[in-house]
PDB file of N, CA and C in Angstrom:
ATOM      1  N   UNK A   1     -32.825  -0.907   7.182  1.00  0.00           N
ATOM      2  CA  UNK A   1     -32.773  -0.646   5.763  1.00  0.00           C
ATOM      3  C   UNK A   1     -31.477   0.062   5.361  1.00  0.00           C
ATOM      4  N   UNK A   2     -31.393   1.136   6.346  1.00  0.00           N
ATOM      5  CA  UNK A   2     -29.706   1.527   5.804  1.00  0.00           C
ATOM      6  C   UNK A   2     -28.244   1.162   5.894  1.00  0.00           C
ATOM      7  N   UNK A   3     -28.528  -0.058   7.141  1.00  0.00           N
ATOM      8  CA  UNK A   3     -27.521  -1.219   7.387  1.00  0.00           C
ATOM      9  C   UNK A   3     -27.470  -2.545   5.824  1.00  0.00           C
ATOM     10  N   UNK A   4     -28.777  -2.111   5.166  1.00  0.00           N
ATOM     11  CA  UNK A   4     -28.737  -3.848   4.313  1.00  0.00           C
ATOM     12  C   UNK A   4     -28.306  -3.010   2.574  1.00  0.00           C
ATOM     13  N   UNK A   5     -28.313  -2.099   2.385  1.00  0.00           N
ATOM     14  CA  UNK A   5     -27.880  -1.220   1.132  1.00  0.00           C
ATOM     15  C   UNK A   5     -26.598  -1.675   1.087  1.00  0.00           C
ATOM     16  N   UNK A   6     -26.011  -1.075   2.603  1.00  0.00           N
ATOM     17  CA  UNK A   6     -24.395  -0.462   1.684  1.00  0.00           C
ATOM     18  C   UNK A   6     -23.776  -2.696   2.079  1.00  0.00           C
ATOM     19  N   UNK A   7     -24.454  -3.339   2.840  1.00  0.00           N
ATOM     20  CA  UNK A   7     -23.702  -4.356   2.874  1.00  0.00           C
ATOM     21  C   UNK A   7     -24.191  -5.569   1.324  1.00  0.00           C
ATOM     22  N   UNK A   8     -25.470  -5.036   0.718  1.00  0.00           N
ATOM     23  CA  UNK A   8     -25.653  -5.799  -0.262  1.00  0.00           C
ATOM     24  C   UNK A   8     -24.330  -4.881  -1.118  1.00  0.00           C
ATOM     25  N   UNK A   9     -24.161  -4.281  -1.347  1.00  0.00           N
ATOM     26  CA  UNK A   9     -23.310  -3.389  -2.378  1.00  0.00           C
ATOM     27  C   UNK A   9     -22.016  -3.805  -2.562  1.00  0.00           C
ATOM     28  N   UNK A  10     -21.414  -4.499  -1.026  1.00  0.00           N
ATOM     29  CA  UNK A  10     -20.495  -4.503  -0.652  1.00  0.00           C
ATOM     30  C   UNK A  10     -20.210  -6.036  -1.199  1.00  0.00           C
ATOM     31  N   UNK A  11     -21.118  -6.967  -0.965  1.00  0.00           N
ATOM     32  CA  UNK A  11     -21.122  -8.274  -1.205  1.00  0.00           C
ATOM     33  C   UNK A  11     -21.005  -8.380  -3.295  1.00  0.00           C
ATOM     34  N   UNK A  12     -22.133  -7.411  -3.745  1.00  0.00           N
ATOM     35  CA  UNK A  12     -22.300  -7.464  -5.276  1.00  0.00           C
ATOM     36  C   UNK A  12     -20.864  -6.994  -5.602  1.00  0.00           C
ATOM     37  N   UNK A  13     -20.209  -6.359  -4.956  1.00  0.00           N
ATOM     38  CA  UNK A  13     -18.405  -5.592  -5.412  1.00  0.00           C
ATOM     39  C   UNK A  13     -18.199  -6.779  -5.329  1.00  0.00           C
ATOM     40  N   UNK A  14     -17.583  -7.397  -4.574  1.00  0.00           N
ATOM     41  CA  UNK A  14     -16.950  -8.875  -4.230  1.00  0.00           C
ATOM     42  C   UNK A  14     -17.231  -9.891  -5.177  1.00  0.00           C
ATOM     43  N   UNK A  15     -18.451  -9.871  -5.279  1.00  0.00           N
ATOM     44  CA  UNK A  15     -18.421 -11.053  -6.691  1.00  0.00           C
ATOM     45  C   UNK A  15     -17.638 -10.529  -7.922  1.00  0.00           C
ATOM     46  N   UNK A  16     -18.008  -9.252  -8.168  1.00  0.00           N
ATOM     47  CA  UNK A  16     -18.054  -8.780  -9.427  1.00  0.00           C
ATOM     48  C   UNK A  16     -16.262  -8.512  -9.335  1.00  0.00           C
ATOM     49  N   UNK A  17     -15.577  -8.502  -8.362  1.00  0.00           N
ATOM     50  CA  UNK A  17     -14.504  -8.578  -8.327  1.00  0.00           C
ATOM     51  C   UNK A  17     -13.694 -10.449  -8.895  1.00  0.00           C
ATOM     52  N   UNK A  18     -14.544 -10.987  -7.828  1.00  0.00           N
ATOM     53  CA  UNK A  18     -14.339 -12.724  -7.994  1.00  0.00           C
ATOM     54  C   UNK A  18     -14.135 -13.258  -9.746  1.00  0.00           C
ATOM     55  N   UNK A  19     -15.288 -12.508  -9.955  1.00  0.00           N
ATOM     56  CA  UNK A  19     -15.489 -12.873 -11.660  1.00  0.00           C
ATOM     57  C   UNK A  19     -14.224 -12.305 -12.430  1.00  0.00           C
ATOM     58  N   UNK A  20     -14.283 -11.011 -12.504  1.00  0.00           N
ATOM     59  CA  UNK A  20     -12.864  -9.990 -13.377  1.00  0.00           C
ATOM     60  C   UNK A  20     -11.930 -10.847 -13.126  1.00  0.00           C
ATOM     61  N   UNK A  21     -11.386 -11.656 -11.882  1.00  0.00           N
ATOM     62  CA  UNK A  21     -10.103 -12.230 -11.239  1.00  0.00           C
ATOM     63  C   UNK A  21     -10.120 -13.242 -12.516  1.00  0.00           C
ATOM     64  N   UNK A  22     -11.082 -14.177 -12.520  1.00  0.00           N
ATOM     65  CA  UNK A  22     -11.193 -15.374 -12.767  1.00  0.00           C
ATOM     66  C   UNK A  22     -10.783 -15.464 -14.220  1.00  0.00           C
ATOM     67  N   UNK A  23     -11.687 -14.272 -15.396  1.00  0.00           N
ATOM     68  CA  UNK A  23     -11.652 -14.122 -17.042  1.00  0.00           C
ATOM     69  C   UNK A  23      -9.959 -13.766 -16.953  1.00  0.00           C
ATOM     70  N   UNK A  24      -9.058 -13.531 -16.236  1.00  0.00           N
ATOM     71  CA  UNK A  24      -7.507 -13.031 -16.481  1.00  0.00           C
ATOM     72  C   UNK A  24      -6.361 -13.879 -15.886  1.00  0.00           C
ATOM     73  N   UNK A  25      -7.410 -15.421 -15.783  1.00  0.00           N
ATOM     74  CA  UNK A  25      -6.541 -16.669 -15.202  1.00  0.00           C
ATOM     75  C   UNK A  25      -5.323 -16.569 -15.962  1.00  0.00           C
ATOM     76  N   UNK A  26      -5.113 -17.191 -17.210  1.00  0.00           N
ATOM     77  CA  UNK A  26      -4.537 -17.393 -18.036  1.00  0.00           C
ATOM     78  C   UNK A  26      -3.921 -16.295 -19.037  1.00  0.00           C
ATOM     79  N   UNK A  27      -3.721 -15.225 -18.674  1.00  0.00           N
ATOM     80  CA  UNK A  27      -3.359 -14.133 -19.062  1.00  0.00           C
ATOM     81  C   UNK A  27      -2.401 -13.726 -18.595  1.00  0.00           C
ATOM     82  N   UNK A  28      -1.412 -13.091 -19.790  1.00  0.00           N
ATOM     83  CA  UNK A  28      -0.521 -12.015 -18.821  1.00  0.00           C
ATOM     84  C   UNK A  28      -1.010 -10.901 -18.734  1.00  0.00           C
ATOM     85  N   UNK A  29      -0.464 -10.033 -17.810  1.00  0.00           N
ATOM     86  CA  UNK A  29      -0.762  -8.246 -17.824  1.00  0.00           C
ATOM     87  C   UNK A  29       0.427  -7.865 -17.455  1.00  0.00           C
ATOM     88  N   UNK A  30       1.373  -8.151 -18.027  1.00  0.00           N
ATOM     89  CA  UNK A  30       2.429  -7.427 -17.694  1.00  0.00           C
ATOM     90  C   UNK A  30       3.914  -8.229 -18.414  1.00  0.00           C
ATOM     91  N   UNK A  31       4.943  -7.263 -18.672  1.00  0.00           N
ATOM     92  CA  UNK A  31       6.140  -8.202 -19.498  1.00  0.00           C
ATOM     93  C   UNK A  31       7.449  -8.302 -17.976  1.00  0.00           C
ATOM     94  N   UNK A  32       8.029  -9.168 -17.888  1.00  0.00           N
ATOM     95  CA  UNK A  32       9.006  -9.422 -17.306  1.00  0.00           C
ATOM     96  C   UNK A  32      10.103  -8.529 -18.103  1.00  0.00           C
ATOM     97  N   UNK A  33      11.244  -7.467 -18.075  1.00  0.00           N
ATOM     98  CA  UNK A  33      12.279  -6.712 -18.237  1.00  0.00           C
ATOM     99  C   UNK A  33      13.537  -7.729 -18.536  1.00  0.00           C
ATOM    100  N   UNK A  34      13.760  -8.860 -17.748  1.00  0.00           N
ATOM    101  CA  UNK A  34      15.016  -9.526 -18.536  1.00  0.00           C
ATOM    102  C   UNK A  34      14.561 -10.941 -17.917  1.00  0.00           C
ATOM    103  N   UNK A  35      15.506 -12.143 -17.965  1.00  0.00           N
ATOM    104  CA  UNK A  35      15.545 -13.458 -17.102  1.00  0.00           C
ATOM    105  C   UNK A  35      17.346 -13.799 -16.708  1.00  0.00           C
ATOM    106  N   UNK A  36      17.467 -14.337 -15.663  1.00  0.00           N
ATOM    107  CA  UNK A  36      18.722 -14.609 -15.392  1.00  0.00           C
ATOM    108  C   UNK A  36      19.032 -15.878 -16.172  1.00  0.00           C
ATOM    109  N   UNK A  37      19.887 -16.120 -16.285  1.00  0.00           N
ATOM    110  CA  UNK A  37      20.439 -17.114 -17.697  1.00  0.00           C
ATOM    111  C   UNK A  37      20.086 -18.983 -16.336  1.00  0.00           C
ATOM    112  N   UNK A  38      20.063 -18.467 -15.298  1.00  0.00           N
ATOM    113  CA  UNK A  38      19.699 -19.727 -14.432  1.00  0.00           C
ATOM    114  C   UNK A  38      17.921 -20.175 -14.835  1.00  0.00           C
ATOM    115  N   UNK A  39      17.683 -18.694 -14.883  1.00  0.00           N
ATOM    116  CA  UNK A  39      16.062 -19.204 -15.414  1.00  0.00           C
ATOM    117  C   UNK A  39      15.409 -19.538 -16.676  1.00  0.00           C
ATOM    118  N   UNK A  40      16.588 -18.868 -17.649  1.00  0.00           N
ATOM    119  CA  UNK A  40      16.384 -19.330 -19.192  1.00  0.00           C
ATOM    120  C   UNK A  40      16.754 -20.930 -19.266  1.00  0.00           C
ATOM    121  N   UNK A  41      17.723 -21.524 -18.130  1.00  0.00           N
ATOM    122  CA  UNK A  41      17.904 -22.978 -18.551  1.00  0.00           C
ATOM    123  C   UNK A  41      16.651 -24.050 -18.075  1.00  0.00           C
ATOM    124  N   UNK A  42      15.543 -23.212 -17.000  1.00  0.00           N
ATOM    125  CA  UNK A  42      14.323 -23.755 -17.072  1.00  0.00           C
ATOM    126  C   UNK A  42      13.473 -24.128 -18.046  1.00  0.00           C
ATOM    127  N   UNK A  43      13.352 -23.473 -18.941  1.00  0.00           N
ATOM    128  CA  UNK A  43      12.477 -22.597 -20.082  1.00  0.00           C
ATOM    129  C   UNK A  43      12.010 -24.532 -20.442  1.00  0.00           C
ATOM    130  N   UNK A  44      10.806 -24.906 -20.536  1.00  0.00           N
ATOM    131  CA  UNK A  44      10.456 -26.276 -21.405  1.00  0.00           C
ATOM    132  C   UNK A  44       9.902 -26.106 -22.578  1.00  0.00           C
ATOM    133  N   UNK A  45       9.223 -24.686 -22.431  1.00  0.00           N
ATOM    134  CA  UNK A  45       8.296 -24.409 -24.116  1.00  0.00           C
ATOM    135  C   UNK A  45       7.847 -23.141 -23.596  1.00  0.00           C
ATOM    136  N   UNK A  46       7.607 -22.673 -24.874  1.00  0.00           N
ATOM    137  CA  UNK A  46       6.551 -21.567 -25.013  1.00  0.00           C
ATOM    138  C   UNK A  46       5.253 -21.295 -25.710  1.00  0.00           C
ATOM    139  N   UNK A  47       4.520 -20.393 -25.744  1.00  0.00           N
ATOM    140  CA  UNK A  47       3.321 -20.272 -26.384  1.00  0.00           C
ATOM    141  C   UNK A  47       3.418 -18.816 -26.754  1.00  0.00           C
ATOM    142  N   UNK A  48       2.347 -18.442 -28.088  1.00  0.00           N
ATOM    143  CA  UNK A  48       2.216 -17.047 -27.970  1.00  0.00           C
ATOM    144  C   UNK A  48       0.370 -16.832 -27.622  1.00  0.00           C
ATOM    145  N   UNK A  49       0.979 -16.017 -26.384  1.00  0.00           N
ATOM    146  CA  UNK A  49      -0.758 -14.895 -26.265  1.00  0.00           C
ATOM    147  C   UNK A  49      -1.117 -14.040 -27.351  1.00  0.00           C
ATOM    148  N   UNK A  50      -2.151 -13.972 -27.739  1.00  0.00           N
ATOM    149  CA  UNK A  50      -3.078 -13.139 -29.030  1.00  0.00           C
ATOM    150  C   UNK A  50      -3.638 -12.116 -27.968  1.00  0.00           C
ATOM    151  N   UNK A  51      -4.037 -10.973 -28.454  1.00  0.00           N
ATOM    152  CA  UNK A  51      -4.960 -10.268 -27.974  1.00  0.00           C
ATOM    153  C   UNK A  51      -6.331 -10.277 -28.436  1.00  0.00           C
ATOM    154  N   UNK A  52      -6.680 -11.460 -28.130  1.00  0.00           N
ATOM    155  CA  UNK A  52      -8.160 -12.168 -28.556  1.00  0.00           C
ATOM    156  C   UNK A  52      -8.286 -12.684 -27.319  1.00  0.00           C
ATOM    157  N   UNK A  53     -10.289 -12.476 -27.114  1.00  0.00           N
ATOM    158  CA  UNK A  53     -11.187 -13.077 -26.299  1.00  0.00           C
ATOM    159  C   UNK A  53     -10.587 -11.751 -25.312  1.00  0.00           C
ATOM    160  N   UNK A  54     -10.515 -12.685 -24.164  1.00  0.00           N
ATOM    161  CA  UNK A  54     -10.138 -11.863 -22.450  1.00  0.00           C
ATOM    162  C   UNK A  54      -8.616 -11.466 -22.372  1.00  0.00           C
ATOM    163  N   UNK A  55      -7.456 -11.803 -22.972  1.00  0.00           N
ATOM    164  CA  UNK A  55      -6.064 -11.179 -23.172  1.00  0.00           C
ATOM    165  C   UNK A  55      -5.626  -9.722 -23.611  1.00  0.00           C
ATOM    166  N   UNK A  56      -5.259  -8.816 -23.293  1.00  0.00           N
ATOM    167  CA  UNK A  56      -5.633  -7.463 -23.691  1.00  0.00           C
ATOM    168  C   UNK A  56      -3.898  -7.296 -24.198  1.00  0.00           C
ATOM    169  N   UNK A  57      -2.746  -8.075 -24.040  1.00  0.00           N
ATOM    170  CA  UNK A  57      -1.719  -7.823 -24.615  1.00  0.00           C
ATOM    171  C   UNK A  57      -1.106  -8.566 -25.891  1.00  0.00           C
ATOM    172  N   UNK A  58      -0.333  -8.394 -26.142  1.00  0.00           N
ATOM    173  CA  UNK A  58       0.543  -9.494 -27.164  1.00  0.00           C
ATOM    174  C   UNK A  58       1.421  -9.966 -25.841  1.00  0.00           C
ATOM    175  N   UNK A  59       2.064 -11.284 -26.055  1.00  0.00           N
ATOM    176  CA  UNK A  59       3.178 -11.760 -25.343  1.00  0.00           C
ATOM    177  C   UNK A  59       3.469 -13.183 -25.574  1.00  0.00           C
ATOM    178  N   UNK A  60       4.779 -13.449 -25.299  1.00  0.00           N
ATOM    179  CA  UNK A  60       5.430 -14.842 -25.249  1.00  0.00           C
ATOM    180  C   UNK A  60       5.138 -15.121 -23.902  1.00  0.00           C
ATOM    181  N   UNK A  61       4.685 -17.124 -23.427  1.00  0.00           N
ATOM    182  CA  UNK A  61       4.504 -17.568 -22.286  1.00  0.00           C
ATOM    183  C   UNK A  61       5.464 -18.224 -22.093  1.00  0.00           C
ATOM    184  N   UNK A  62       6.671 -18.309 -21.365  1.00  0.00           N
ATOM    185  CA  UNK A  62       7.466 -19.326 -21.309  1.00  0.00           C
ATOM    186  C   UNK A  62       6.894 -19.942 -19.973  1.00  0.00           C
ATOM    187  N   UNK A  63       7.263 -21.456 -20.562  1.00  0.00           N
ATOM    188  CA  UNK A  63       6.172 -22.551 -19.432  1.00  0.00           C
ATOM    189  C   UNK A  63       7.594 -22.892 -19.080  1.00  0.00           C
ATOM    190  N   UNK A  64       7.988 -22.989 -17.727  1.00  0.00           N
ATOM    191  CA  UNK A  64       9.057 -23.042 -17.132  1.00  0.00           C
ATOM    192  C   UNK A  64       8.919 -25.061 -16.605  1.00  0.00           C
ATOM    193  N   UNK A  65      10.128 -25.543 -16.499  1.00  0.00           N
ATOM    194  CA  UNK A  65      10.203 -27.124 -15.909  1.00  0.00           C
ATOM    195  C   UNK A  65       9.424 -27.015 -14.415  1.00  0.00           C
ATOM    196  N   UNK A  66       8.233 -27.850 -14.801  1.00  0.00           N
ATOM    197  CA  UNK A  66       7.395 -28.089 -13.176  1.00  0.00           C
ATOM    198  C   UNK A  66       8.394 -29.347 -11.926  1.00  0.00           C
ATOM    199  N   UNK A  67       7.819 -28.172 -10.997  1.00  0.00           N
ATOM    200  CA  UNK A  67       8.973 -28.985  -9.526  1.00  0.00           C
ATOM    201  C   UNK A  67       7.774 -29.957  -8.903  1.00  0.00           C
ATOM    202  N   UNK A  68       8.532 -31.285  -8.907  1.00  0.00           N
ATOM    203  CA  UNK A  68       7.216 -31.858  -8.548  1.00  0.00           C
ATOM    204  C   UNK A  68       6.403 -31.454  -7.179  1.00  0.00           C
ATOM    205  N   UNK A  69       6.758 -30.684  -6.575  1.00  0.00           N
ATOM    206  CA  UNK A  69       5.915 -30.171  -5.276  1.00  0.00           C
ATOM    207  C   UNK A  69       4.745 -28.908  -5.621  1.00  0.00           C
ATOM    208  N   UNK A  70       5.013 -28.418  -6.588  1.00  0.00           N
ATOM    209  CA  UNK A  70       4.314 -27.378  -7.338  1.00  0.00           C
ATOM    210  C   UNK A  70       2.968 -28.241  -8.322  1.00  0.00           C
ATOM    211  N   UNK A  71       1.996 -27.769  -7.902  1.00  0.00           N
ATOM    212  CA  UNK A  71       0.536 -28.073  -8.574  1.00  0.00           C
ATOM    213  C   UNK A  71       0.387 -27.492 -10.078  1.00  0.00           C
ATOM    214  N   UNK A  72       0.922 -26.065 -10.249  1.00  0.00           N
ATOM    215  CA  UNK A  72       0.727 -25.184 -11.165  1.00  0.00           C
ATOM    216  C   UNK A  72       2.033 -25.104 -12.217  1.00  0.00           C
ATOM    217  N   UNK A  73       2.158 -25.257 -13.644  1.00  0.00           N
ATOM    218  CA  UNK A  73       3.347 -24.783 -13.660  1.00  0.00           C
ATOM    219  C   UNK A  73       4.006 -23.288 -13.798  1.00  0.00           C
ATOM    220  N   UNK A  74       4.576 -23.048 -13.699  1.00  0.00           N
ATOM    221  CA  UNK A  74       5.353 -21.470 -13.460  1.00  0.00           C
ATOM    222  C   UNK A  74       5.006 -20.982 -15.155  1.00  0.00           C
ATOM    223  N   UNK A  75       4.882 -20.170 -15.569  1.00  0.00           N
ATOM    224  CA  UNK A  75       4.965 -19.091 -16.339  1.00  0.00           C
ATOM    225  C   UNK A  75       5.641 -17.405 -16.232  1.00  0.00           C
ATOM    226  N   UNK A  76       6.355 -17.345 -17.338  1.00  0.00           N
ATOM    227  CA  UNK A  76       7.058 -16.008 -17.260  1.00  0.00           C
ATOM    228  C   UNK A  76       6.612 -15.428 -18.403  1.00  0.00           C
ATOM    229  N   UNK A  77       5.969 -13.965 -18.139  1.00  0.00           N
ATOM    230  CA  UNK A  77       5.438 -13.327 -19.651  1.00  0.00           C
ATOM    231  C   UNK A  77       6.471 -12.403 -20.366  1.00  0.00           C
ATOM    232  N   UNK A  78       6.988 -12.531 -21.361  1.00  0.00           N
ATOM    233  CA  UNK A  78       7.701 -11.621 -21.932  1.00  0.00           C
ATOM    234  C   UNK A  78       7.305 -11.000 -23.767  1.00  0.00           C
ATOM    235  N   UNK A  79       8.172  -9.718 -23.567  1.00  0.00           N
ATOM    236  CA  UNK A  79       7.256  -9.025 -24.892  1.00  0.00           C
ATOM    237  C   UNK A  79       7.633  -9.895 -26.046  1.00  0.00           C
ATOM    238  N   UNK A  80       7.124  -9.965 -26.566  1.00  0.00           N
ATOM    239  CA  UNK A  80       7.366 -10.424 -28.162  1.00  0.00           C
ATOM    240  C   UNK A  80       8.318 -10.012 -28.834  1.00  0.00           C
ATOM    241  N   UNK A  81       8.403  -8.488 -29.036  1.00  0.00           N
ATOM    242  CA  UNK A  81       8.912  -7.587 -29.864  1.00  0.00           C
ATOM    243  C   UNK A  81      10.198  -7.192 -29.108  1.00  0.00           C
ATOM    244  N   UNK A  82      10.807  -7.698 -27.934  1.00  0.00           N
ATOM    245  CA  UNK A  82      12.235  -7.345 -27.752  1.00  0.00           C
ATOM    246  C   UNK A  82      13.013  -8.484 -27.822  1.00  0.00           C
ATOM    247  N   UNK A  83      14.318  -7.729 -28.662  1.00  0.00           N
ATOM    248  CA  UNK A  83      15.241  -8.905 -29.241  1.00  0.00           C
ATOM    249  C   UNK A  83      15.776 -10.119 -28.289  1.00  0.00           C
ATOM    250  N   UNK A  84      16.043  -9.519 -27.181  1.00  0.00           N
ATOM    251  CA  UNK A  84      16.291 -11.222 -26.134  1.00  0.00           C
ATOM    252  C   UNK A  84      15.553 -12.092 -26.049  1.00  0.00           C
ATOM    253  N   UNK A  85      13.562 -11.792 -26.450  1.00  0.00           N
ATOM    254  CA  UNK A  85      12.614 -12.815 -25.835  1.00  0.00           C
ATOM    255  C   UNK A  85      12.890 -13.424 -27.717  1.00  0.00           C
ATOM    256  N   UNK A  86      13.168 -12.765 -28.976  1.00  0.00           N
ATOM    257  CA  UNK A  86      12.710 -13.208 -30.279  1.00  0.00           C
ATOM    258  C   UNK A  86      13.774 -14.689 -29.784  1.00  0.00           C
ATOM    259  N   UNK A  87      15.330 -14.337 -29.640  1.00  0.00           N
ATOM    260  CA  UNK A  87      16.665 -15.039 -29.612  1.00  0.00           C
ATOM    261  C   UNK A  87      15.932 -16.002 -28.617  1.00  0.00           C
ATOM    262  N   UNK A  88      15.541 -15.672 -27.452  1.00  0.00           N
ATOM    263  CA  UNK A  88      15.425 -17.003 -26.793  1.00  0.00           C
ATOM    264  C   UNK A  88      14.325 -18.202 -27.126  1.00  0.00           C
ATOM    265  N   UNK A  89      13.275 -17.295 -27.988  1.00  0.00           N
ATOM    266  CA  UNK A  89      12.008 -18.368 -28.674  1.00  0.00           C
ATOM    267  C   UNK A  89      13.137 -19.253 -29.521  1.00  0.00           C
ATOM    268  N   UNK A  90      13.939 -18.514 -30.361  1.00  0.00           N
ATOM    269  CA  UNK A  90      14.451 -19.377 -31.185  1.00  0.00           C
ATOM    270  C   UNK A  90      15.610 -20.478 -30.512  1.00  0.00           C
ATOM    271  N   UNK A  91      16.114 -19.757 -29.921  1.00  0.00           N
ATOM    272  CA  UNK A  91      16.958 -21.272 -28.613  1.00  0.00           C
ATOM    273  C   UNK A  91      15.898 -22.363 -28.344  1.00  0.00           C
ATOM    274  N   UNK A  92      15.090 -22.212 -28.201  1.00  0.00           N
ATOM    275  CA  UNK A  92      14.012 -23.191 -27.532  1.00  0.00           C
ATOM    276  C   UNK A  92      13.442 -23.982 -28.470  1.00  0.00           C
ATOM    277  N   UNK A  93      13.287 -23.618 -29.901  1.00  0.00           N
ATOM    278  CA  UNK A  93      12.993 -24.189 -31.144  1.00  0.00           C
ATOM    279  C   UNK A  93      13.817 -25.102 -31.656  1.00  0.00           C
ATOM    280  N   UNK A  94      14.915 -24.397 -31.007  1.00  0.00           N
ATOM    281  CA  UNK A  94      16.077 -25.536 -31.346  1.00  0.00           C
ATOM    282  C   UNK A  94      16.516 -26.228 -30.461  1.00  0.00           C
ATOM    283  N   UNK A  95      16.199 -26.237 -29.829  1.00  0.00           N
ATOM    284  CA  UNK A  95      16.057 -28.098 -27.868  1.00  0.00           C
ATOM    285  C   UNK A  95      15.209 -28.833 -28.486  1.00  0.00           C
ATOM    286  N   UNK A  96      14.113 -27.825 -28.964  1.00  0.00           N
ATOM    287  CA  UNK A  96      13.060 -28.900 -29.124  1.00  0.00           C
ATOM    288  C   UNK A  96      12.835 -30.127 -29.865  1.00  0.00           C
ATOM    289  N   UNK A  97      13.530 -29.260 -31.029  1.00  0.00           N
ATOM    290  CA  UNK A  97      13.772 -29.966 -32.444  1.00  0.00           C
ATOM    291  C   UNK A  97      14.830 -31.335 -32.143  1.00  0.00           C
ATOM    292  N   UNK A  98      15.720 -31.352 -31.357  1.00  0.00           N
ATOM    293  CA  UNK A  98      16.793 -32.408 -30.546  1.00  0.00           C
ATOM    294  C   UNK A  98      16.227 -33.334 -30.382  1.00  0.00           C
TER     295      UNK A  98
END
């Protein structure tokens, strides 16, 4: 009985960990500080995160050019509100528009 406590406990952490992982797929938690101008010429589009539903920040997603060996595509989170990420949304508005 005191072997099956702490290992059910241990197993219920683990899920309850599994789950938290899962609701913050698609989320950032955190801003990237700058990009090297090699990685801004990746940039294919962006999106903006809301702090609605499971997202707990504001942020820009830049969806970076997928390598065809890569399953996932790359994402870089950056703040909204600093002037390099506003300038580079608007670079990208204007490729697009091309």
């Amino acid at each position: 009985m005191k072997f099956q406590a702490p290992l059910l406990f241990l197993l219920l952490t683990c899920m309850y960990l599994r789950l938290a992982q899962g609701t913050y797929g698609d989320c950032c938690l955190g801003y990237v500080l700058a990009m090297k101008e090699k990685v801004k010429r990746n940039i294919e589009s962006y999106r903006i995160q809301e702090t609605d539903g499971d997202c707990n920040i504001r942020a820009v997603v830049f969806l970076m050019k997928r390598k065809p060996s890569h399953k996932k595509q790359r994402t870089v989170c950056a703040n909204p509100q600093d002037g390099w990420v506003q300038h580079l949304t608007s670079t990208v508005d204007i490729q697009m528009q091309k």
